[in-house]
Protein backbone atom coordinates (compact mmCIF):
# COMPACT_ATOMS: atom_id res chain seq x y z
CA UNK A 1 0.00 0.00 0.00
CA UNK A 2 1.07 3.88 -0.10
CA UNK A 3 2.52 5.22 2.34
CA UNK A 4 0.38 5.87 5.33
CA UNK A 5 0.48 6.13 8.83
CA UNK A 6 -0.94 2.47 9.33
CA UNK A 7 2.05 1.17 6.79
CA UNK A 8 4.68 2.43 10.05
CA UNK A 9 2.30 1.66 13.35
CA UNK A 10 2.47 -2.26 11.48
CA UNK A 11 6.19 -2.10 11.36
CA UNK A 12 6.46 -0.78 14.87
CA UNK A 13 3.81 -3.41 16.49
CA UNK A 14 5.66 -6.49 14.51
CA UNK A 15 8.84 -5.59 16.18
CA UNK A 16 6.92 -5.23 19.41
CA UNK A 17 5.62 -8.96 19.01
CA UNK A 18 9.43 -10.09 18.38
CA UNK A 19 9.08 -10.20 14.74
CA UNK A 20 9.61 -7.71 11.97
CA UNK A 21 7.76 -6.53 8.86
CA UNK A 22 8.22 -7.23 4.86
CA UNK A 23 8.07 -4.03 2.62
CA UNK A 24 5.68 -4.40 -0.53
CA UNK A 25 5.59 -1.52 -3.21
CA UNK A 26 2.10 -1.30 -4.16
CA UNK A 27 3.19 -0.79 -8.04
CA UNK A 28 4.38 -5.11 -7.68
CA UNK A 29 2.72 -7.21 -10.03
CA UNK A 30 1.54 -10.59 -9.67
CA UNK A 31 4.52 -12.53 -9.47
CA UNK A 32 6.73 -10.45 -7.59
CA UNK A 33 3.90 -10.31 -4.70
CA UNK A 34 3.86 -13.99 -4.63
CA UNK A 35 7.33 -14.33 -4.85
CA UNK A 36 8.03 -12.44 -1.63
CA UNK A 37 5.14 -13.35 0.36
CA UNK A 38 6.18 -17.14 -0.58
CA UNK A 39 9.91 -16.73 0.36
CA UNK A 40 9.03 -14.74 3.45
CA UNK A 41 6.56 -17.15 4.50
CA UNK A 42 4.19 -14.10 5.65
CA UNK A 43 0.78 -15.26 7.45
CA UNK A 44 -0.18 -11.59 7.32
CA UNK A 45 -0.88 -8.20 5.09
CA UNK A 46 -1.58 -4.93 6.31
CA UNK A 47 -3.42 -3.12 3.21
CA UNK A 48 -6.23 -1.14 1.61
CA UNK A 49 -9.17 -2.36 0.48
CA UNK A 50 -7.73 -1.23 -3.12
CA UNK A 51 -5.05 -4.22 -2.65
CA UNK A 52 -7.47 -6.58 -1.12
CA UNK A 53 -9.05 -7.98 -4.87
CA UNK A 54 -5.57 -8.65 -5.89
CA UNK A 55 -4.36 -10.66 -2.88
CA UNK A 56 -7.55 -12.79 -2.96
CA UNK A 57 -6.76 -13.57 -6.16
CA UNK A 58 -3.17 -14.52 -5.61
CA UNK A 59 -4.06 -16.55 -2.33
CA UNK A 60 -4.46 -19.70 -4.39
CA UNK A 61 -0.62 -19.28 -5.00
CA UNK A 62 0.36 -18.17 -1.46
CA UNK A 63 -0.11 -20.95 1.16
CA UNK A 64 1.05 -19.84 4.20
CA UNK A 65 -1.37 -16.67 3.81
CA UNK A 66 -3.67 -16.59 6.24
CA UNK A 67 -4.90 -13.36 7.46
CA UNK A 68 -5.25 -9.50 5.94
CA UNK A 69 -5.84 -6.87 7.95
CA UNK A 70 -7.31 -3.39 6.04
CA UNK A 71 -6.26 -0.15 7.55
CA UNK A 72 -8.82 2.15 5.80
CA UNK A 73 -11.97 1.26 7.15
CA UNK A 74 -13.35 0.87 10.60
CA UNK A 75 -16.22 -1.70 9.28
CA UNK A 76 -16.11 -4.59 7.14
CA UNK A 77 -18.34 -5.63 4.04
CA UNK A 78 -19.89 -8.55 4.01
CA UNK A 79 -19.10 -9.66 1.20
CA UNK A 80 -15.86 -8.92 1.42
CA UNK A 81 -15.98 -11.18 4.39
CA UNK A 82 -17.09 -14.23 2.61
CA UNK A 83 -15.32 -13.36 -0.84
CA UNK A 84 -12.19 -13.77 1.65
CA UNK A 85 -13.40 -17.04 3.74
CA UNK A 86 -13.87 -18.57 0.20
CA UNK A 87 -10.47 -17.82 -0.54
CA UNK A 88 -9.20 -19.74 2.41
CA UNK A 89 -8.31 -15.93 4.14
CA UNK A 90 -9.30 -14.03 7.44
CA UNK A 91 -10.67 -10.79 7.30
CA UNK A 92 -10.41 -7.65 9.81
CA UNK A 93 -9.71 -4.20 10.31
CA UNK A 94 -6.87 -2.64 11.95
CA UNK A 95 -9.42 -0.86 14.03
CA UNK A 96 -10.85 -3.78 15.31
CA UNK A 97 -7.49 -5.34 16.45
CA UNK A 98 -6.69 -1.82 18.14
CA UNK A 99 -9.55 -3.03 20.07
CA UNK A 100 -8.56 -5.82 21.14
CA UNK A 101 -4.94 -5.03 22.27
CA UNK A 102 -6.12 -1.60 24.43
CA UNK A 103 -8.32 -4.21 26.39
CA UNK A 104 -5.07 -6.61 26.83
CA UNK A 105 -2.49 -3.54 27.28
CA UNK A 106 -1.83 -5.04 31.34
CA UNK A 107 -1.41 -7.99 30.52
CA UNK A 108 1.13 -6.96 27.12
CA UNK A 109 4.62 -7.82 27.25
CA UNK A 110 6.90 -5.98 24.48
CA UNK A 111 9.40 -7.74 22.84
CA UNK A 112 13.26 -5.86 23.03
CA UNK A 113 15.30 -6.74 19.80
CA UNK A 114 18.95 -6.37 20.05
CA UNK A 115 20.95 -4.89 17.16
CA UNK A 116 21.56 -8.15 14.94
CA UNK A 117 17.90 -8.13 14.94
CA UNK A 118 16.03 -8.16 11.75
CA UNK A 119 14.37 -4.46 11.52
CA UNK A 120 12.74 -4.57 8.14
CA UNK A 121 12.56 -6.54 4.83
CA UNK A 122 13.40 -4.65 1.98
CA UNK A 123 13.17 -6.06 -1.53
CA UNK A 124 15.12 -4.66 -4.51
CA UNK A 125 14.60 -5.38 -8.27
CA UNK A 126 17.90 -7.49 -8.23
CA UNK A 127 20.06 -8.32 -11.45
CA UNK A 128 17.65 -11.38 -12.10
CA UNK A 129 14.23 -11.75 -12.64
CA UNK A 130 13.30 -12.23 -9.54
CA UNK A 131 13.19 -9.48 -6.56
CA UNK A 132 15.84 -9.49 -4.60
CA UNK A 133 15.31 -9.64 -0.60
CA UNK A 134 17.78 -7.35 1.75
CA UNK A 135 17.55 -7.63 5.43
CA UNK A 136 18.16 -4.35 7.20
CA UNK A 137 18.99 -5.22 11.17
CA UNK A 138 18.18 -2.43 14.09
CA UNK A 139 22.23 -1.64 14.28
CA UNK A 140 22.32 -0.59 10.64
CA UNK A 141 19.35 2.02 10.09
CA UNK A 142 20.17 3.46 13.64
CA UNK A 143 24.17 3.62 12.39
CA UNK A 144 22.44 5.12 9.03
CA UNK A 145 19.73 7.60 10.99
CA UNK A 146 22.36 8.98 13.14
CA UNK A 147 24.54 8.88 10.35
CA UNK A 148 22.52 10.98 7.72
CA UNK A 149 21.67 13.42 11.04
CA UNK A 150 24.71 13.92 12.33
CA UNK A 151 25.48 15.30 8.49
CA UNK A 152 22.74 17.36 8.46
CA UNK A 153 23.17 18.63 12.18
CA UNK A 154 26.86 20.40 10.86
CA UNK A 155 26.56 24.09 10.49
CA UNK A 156 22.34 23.77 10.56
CA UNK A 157 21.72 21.89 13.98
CA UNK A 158 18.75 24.02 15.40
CA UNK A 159 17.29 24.43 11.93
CA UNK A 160 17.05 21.19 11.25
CA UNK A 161 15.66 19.49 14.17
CA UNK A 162 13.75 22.49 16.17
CA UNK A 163 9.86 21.77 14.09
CA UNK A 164 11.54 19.07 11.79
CA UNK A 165 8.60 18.79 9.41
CA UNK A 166 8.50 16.08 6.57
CA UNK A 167 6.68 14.55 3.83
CA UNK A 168 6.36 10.47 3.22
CA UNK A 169 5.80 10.31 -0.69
CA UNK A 170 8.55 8.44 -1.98
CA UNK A 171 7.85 4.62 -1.20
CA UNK A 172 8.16 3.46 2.09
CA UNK A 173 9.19 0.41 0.72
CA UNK A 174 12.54 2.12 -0.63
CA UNK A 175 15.48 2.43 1.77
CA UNK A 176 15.48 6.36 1.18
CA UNK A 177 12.22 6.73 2.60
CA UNK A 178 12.25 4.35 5.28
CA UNK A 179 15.95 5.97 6.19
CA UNK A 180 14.39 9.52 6.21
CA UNK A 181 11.66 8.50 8.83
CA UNK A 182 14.25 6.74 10.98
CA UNK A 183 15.45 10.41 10.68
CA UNK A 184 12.88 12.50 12.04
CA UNK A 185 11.32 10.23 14.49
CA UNK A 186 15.16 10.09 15.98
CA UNK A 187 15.05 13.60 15.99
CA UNK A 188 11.04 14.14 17.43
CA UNK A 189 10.48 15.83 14.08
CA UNK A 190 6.61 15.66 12.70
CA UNK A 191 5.92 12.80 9.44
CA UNK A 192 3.09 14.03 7.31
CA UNK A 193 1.65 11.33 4.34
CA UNK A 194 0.76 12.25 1.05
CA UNK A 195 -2.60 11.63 -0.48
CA UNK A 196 -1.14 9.02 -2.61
CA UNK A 197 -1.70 10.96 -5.66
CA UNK A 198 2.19 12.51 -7.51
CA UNK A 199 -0.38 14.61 -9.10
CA UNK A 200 -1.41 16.00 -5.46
CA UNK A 201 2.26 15.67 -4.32
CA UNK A 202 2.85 20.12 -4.99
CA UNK A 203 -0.73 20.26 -3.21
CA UNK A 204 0.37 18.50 -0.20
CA UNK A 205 3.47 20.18 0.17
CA UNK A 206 1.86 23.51 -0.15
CA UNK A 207 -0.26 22.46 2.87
CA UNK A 208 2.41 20.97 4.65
CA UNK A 209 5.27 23.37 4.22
CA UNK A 210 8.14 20.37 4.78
CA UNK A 211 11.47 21.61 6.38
CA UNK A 212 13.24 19.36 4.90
CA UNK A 213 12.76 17.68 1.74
CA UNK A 214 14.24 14.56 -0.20
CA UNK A 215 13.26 13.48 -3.47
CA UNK A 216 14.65 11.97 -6.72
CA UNK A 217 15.69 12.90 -10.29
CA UNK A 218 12.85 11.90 -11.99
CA UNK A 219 10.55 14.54 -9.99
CA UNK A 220 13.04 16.84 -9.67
CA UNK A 221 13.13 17.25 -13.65
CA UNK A 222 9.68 17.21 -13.58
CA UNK A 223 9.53 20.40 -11.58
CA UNK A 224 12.35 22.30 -12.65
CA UNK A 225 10.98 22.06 -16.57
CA UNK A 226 7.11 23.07 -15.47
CA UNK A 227 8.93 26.13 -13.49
CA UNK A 228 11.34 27.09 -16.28
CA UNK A 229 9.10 26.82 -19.04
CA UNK A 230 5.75 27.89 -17.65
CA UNK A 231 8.03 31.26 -17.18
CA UNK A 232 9.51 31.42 -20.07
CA UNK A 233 6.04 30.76 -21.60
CA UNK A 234 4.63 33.61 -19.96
CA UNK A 235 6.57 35.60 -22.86
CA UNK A 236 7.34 39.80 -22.81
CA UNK A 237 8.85 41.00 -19.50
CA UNK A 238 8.09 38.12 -17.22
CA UNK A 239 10.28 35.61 -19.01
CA UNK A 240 13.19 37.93 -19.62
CA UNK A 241 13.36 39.09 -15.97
CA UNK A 242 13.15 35.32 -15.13
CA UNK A 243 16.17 34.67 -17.13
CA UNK A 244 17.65 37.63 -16.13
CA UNK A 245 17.80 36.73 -12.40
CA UNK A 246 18.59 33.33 -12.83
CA UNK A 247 21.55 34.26 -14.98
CA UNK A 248 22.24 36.69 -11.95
CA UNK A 249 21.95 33.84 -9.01
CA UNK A 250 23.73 31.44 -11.35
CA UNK A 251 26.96 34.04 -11.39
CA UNK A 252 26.59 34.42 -7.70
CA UNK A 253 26.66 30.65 -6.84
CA UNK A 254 29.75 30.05 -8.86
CA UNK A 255 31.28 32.38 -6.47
CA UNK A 256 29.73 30.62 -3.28
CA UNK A 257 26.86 33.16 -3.04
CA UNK A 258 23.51 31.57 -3.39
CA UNK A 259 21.18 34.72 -2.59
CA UNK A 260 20.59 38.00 -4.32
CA UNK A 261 18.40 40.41 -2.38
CA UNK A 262 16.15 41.92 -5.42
CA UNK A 263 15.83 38.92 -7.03
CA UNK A 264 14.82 36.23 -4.14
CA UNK A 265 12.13 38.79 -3.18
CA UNK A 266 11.04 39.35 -6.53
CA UNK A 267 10.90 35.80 -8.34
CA UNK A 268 12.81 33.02 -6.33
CA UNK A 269 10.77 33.73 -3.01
CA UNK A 270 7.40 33.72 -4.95
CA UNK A 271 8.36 30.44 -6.59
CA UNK A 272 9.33 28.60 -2.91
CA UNK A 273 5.57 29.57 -2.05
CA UNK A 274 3.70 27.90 -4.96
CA UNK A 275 5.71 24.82 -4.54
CA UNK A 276 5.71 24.71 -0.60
CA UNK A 277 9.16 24.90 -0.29
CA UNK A 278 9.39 28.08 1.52
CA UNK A 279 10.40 26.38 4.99
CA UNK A 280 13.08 24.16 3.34
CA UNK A 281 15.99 24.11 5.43
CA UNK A 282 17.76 21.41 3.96
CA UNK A 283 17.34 19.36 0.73
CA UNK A 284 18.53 16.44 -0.68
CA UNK A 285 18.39 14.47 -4.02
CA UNK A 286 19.16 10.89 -4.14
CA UNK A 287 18.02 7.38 -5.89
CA UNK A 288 20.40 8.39 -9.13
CA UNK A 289 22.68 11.80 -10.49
CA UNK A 290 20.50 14.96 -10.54
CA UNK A 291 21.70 17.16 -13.76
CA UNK A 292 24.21 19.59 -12.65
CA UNK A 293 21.49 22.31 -14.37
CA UNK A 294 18.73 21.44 -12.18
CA UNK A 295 20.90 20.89 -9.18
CA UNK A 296 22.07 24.17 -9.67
CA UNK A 297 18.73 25.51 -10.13
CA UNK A 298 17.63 24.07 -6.96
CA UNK A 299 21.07 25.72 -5.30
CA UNK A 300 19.59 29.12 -6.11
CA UNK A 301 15.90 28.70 -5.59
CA UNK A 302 16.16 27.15 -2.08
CA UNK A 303 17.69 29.68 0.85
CA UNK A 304 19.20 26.44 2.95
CA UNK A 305 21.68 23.58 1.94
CA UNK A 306 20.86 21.64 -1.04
CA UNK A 307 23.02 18.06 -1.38
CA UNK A 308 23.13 14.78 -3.22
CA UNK A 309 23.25 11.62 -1.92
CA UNK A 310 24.87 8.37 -2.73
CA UNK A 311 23.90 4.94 -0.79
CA UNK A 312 22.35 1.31 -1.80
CA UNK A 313 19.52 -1.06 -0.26
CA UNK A 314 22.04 -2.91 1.87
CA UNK A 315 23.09 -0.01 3.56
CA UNK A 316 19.91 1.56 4.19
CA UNK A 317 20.34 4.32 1.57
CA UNK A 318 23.32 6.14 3.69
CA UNK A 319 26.75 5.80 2.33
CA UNK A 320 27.51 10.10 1.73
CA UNK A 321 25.95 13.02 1.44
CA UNK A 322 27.15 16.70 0.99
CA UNK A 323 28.05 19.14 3.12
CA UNK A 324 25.93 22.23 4.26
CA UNK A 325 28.25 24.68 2.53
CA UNK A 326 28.91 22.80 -0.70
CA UNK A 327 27.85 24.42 -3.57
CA UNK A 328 29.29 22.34 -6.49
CA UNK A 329 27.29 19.65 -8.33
CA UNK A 330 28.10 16.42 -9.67
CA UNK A 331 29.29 15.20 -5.85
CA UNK A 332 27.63 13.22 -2.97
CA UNK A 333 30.29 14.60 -0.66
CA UNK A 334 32.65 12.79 1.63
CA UNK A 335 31.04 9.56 3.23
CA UNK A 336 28.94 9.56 6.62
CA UNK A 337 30.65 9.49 10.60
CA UNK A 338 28.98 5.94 10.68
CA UNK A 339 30.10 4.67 7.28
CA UNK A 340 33.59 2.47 5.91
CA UNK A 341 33.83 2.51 2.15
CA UNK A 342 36.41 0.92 0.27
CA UNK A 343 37.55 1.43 -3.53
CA UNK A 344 37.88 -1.20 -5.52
CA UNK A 345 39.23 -1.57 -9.20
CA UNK A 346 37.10 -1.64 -12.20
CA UNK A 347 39.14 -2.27 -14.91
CA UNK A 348 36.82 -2.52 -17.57
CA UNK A 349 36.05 1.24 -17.23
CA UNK A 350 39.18 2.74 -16.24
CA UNK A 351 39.50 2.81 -12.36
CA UNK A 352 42.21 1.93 -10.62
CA UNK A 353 43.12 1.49 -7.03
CA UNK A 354 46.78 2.18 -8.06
CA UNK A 355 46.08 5.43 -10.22
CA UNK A 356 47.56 8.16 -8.82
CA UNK A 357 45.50 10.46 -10.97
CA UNK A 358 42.19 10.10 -12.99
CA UNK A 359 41.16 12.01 -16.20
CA UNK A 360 42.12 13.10 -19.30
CA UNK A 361 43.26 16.75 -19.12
CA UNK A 362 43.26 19.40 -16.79
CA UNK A 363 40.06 20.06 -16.05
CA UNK A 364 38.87 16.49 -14.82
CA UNK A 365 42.06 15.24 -13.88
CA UNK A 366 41.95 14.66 -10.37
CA UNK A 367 44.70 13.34 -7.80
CA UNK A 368 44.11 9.44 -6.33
CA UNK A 369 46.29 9.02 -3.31
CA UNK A 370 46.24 5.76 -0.55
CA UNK A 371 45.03 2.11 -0.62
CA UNK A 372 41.65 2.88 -2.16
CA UNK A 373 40.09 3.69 1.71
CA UNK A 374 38.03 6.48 2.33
């Protein structure tokens, strides 16, 4: 299902029972559902009743299957009810086991994992055709929250965790996501959900007014064309003062000056409004490289830090990330406090652990000293 506060309360109470829970994306088809409820060996599913059809359906396929729970409605239909008896499958509502557990809170044990403890499933789309399942324990996304924190702490500490405000849209079932929340419940901050609609997604963040924001490329681009050319659309004197003062803020960033007084009040400003983006005090881009054009665009729109990321599934998204200060693009920026990385050669493209420099001329050579450590 989309993210939702249900999708994190069912993660929480399965690691308060001892056990831990298995990310979906609600975009799998058939076979990958199967596939990972199968290897898993899940008895249960926490979902909408927009998923429910599908899983009936698949239940013939999925043995150990046995119970799904909806989180978007207090009641149930009955015929929903006996659609899901018929399909060997028992139905409730997350309301209704709320229910039950505030009646047996006394009696309630919790369950305390330690650190090699399993904290979450996470499923990648692997090199085969099959998805490919990475366990994430309790040591590594707290390393990786504190981690990605302690970056974004440097130089901005008050600003980013006095109010931390954020909006869930990218998939909870992605390690950027689920890394992000680790974030701001670590740091008390406040988790809003989207309406589960990318066409909503400016709409919620207008309403929301996030303080920080992370996002990808391929929304990023989105954005960054409809702003650019709905201006330059707008023809006469609107377009060429647009272009004029991002020409202007363009200069000034290339020499480490992000702001210009007349035109952040006059255009820039106005633009952080519409999108919701007026409270951002620190942004990041990760999941693949952002342009350096739109990077650079969002260097000059946004008044706070704006930084790239670099990280993979197995380490829960958090390998580097930029400094505050950084204003060049095409970086992630030196690795995180609670991160090792290692080079290693790839001779089919050029890299070497034993190159003392890399590049072809002057102006990408750079200098490779050590062992290949970071």
């Amino acid at each position: 299902m989309k993210n939702r506060p249900e999708w994190v309360m069912g993660q929480y109470a399965a690691m308060l029972c001892g056990g831990f829970g298995v990310a979906l994306y609600d975009t799998l088809g058939e076979n990958s559902t199967q596939f990972i409820l199968n290897q898993t060996l899940s008895p249960t599913v926490l979902c909408t009743t927009t998923e429910l059809t599908n899983l009936l359906a698949y239940k013939k396929d999925i043995p150990t299957l046995q119970f799904i729970v909806l989180v978007d409605v207090d009641t149930l239909d009955d015929s929903k009810v006996a659609s899901a008896a018929t399909a060997g499958i028992k139905l409730t509502t997350l309301s209704h086991i709320e229910t039950i557990g505030a009646a047996q809170t006394a009696s309630f044990t919790s369950a305390t994992p330690t650190l090699q403890d399993t904290y979450v499933l996470l499923y990648t789309s692997g090199t085969t055709d099959v998805p490919k399942g990475v366990p994430i324990s309790h040591e590594m996304v707290m390393t990786a929250a504190l981690g990605a924190t302690e970056r974004m702490c440097v130089g901005k500490g008050s600003e980013f965790t006095n109010g931390a405000v954020h909006l869930s849209y990218l998939p909870l079932a992605h390690c950027i996501e689920h890394l992000v929340n680790t974030v701001f419940i670590t740091v008390r901050g406040a988790i809003a959900y989207y309406q589960g609609s990318p066409l909503k997604l400016v709409e919620d963040l207008v309403a929301i007014r996030p303080t920080c924001f992370v996002s990808v490329p391929r929304l990023l681009n989105k954005v960054y064309d409809k702003v650019v050319t709905g201006a330059r659309s707008a023809g006469g004197l609107k377009a060429w003062l647009f272009d004029r003062a991002l020409s202007s803020k363009l200069k000034n960033l290339k020499r480490g000056n992000r702001n210009h007084m007349l035109f952040d009040a006059l255009i820039f400003s106005k633009i952080r409004v519409k999108l919701g983006l007026d409270r951002v005090c620190w942004f990041i881009s990760g999941g693949a490289p952002l342009s350096t054009d739109v990077m650079d665009f969002y260097r000059i729109l946004l008044p706070g830090p704006t930084s790239e990321g670099y990280g993979l599934t197995e380490t829960v998204g958090g390998l580097a990330i930029d400094y505050y200060a950084h204003t060049d693009a095409g970086t992630v920026g030196p690795p995180l406090a609670s991160t090792e990385c290692k080079l290693i050669s790839v001779p089919e493209m050029g890299y070497l652990v034993t190159d003392t420099t890399h590049g072809e001329d002057d102006a990408t050579r750079m200098p490779v000293r050590g062992r290949g450590e970071l």
